[in-house]
C-alpha atoms as a PDB file:
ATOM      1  CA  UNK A   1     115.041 137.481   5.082  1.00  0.00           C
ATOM      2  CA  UNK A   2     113.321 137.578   1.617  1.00  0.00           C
ATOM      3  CA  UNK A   3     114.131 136.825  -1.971  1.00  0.00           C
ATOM      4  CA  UNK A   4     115.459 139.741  -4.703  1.00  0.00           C
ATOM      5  CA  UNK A   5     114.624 139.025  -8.454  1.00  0.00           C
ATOM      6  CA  UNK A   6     116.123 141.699 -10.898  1.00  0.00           C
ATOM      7  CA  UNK A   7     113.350 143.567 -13.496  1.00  0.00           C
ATOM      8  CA  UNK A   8     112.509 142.623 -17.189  1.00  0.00           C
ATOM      9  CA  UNK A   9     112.674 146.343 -18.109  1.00  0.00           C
ATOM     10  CA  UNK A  10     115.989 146.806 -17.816  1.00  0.00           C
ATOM     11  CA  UNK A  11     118.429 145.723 -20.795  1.00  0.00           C
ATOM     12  CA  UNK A  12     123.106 145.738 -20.366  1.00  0.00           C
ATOM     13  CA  UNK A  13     125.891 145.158 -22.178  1.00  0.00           C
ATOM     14  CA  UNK A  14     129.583 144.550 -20.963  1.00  0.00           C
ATOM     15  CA  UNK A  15     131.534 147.925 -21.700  1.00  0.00           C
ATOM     16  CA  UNK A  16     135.078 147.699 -20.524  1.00  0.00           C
ATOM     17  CA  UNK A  17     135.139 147.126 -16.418  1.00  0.00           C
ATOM     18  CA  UNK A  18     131.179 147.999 -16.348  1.00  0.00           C
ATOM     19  CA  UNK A  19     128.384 145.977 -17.381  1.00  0.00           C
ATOM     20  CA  UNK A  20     125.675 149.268 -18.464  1.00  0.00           C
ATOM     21  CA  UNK A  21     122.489 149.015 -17.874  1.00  0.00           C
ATOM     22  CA  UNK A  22     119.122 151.247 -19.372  1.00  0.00           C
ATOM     23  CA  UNK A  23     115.578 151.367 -18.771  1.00  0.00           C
ATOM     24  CA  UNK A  24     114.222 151.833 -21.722  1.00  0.00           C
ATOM     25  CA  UNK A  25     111.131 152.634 -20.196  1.00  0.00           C
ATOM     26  CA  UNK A  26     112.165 155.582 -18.745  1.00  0.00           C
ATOM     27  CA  UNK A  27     115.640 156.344 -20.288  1.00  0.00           C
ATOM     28  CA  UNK A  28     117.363 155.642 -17.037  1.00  0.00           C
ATOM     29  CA  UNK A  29     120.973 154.050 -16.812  1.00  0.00           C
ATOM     30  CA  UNK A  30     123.389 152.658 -14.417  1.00  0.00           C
ATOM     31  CA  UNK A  31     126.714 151.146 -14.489  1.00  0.00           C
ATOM     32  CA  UNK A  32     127.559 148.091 -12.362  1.00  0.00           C
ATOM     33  CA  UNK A  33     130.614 146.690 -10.975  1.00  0.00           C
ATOM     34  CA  UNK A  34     131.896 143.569 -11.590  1.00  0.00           C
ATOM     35  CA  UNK A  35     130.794 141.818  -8.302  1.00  0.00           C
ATOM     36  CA  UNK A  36     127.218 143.565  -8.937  1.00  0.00           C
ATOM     37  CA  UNK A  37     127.427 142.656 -12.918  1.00  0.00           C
ATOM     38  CA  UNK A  38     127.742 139.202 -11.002  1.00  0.00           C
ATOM     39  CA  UNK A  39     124.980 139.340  -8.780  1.00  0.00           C
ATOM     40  CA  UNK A  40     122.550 140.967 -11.369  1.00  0.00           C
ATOM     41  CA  UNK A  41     123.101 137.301 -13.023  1.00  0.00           C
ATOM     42  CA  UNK A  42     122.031 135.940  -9.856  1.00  0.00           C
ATOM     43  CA  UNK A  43     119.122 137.561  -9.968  1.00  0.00           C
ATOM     44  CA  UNK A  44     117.909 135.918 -12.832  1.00  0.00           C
ATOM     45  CA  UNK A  45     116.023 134.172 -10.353  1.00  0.00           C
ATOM     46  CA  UNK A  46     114.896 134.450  -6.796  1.00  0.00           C
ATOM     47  CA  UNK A  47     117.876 134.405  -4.424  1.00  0.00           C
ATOM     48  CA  UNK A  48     117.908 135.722  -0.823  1.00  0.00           C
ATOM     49  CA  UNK A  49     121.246 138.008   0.386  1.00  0.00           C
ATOM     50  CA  UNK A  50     122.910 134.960   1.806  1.00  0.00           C
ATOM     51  CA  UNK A  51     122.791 132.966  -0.814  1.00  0.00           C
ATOM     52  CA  UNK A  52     124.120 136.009  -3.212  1.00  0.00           C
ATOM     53  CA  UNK A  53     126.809 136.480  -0.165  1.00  0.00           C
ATOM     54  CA  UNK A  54     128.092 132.570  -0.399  1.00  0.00           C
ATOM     55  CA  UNK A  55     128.200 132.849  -4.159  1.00  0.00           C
ATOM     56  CA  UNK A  56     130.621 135.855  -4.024  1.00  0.00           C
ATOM     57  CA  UNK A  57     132.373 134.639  -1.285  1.00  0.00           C
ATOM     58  CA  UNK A  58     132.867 131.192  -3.597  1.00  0.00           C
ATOM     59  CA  UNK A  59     133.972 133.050  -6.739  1.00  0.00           C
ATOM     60  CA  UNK A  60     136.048 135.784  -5.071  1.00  0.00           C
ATOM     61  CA  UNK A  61     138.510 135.860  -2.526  1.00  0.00           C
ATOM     62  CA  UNK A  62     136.791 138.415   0.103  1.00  0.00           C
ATOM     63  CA  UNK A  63     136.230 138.451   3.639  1.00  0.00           C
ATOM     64  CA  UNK A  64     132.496 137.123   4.280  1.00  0.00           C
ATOM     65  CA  UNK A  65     132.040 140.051   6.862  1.00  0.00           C
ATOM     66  CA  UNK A  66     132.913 142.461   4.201  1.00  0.00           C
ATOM     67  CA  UNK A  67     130.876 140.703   1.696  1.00  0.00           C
ATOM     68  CA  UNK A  68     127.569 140.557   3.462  1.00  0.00           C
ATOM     69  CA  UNK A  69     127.927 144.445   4.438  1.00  0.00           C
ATOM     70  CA  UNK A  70     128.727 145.325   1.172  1.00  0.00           C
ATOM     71  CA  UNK A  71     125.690 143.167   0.002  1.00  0.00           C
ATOM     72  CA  UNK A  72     123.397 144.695   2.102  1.00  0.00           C
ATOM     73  CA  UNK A  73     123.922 148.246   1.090  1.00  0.00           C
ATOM     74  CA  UNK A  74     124.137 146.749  -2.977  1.00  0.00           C
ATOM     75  CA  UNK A  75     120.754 145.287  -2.567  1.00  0.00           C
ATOM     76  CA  UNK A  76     119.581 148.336  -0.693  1.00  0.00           C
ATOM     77  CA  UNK A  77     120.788 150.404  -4.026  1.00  0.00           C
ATOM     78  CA  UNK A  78     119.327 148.103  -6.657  1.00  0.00           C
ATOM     79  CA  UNK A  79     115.848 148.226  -4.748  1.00  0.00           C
ATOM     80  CA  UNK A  80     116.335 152.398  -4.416  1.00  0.00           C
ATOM     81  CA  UNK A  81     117.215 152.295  -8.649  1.00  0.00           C
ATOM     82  CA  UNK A  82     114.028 149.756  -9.517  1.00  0.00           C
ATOM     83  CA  UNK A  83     116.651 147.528 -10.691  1.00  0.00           C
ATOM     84  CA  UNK A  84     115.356 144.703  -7.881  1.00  0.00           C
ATOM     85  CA  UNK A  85     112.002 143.884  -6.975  1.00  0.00           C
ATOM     86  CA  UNK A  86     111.095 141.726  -3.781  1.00  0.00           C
ATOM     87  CA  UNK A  87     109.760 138.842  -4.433  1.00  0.00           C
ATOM     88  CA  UNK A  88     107.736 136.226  -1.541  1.00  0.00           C
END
């Protein structure tokens, strides 16, 4: 399983529930969740789905199973939106 590092080109902000995100590149913007607001700080630096999976499971109280499915198809998205790039 391989590593996830978010983009430089994208720039967010906290606005209520949502942390928003733009490209400003291309104009392009997305709102994230709080548990993906959380793992976009991951991201910061190189971290592979477990280790994004045990940090939600430490900071929230949600069932791992749940958590590593619901990673999966998060990391899946970000890659789909350029938000994520793969990284070796």
């Amino acid at each position: 399983m391989g590593k996830w590092r978010r983009r430089d080109d994208w720039i967010g902000s906290h606005v209520e529930d949502s942390f928003v995100m733009i490209d400003l590149e291309t104009g392009t913007y997305v709102d994230l969740n709080k548990t993906a607001a959380f793992s976009w700080e991951l991201l910061a630096e190189p971290h592979d789905e477990n280790e994004i999976v045990d940090a939600l499971c430490d900071h929230y109280d949600v069932d791992r199973d749940h958590c590593r499915n619901a990673v999966a198809a998060m990391l899946a998205d970000m890659a789909q939106k350029r938000l994520i790039d793969a990284v070796a």
